[in-house]
Protein backbone atom coordinates (compact mmCIF):
# COMPACT_ATOMS: atom_id res chain seq x y z
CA UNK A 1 103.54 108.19 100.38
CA UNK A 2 104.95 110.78 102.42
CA UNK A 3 107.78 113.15 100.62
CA UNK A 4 111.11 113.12 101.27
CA UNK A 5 111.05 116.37 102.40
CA UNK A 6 108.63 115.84 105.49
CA UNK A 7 111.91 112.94 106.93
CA UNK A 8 114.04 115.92 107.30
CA UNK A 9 114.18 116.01 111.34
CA UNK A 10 112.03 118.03 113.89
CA UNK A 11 115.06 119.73 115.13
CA UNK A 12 116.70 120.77 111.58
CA UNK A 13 113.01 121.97 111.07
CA UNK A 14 112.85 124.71 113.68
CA UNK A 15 116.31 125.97 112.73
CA UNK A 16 114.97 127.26 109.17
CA UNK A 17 113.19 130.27 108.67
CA UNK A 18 110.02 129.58 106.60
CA UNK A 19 111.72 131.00 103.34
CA UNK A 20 114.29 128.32 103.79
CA UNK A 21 111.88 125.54 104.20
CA UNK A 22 110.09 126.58 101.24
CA UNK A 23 113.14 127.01 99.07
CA UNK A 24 114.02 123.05 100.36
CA UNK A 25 110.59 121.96 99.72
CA UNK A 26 110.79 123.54 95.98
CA UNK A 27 114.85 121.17 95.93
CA UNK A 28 114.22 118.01 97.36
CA UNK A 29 110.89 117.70 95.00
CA UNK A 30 112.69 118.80 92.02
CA UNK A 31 115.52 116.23 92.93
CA UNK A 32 112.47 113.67 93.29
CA UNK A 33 111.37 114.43 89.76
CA UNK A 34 114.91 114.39 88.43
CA UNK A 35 115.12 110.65 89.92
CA UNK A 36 112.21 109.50 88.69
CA UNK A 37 112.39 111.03 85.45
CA UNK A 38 114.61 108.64 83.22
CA UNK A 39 114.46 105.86 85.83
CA UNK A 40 116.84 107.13 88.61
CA UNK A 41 118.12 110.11 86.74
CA UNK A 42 121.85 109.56 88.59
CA UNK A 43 122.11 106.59 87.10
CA UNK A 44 123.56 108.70 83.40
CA UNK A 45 120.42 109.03 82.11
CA UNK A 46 119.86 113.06 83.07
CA UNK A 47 122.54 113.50 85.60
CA UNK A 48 125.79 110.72 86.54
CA UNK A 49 126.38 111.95 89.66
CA UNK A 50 125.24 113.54 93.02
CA UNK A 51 127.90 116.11 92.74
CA UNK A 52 126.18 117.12 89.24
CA UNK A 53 122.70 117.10 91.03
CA UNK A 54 124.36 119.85 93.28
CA UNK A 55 125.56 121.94 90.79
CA UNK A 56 122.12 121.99 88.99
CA UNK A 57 120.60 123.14 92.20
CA UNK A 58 123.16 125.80 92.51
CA UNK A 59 122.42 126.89 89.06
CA UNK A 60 118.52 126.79 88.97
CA UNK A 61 118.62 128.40 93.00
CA UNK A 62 121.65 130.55 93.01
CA UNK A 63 120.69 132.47 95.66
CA UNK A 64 120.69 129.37 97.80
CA UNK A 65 123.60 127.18 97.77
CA UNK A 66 123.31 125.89 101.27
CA UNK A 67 120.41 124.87 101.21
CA UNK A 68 121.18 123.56 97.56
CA UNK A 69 123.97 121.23 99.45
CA UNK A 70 121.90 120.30 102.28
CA UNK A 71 118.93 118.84 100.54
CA UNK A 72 121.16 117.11 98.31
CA UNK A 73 122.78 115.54 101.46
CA UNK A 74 119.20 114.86 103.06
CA UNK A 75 118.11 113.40 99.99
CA UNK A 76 121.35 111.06 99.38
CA UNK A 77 120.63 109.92 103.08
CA UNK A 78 117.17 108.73 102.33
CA UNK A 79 118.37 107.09 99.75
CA UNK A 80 121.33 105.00 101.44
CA UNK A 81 118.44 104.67 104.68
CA UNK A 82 116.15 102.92 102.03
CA UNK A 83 113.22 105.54 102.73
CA UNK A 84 112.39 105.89 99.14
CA UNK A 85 109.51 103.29 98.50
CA UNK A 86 106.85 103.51 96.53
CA UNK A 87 103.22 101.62 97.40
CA UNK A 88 103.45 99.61 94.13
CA UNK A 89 104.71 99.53 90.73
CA UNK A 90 103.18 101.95 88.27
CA UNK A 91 103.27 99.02 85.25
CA UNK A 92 103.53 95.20 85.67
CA UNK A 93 106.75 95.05 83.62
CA UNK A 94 108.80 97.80 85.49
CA UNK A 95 110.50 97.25 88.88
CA UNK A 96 109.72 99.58 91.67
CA UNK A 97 111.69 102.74 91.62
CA UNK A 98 112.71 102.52 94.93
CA UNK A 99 114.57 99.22 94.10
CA UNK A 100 116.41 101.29 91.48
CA UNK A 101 117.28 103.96 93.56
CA UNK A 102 118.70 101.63 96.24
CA UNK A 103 120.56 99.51 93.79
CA UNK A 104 122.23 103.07 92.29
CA UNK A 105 122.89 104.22 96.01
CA UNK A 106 124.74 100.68 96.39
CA UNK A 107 127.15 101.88 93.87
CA UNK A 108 127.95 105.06 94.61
C-alpha cells in the first residue's frame, strides 16, 4: 500500500525544502494512525472533527502550523478522492477501513 503521503503531487513536492517534507511525512502518518486507531478516529472515538485533527497537529508541531493545515487538507482530499484502501481486511468480522473512512468523509 503506498502512504498517503507519497499522493501529495510532484509539483507541491519540489516546492518544500527537505525539513518540510520530513515534518509532513512525520503529520500525515500520525493522522494515519489517529484514523485507524479507534476505527476512523474522526468519527468521536479520539477526535470528532477535522478541525480538531488540526489543532492537535498544531499542538504536537507548533513550530509548523502550515504545514500542520496543509497535510490535514491533503489528507481530507484523499479521503473524499477514495485513495485510502487497504489490500484486505485485517479480521473476517471487521469491514475494511477504507470503507469507514469513506462512509465518515460522506458525512462531513
Amino acid at each position: 500500500m503506498k502512504g498517503p503521503w507519497q499522493l501529495v503531487p510532484l509539483s507541491f513536492r519540489h516546492l518544500l525544502k527537505k525539513r518540510s517534507v520530513s515534518t509532513m511525512h512525520k503529520m500525515k502518518t500520525h493522522i494515519v494512525h489517529v484514523l485507524a486507531d479507534g476505527v476512523g478516529g474522526i468519527n468521536g472515538f479520539l477526535i470528532p472533527t477535522w478541525n480538531e485533527l488540526t489543532l492537535q497537529l498544531h499542538r504536537e508541531y507548533f513550530k509548523a502550523h502550515d504545514s500542520c493545515q496543509d497535510s490535514v487538507e491533503l489528507m481530507r482530499q484523499t479521503q473524499k478522492q477514495g485513495l485510502f484502501q487497504l489490500q484486505a481486511a485485517p479480521d473476517d468480522d471487521k469491514r475494511l477501513l477504507s470503507v469507514l473512512i469513506t462512509n465518515h468523509a460522506k458525512k462531513v
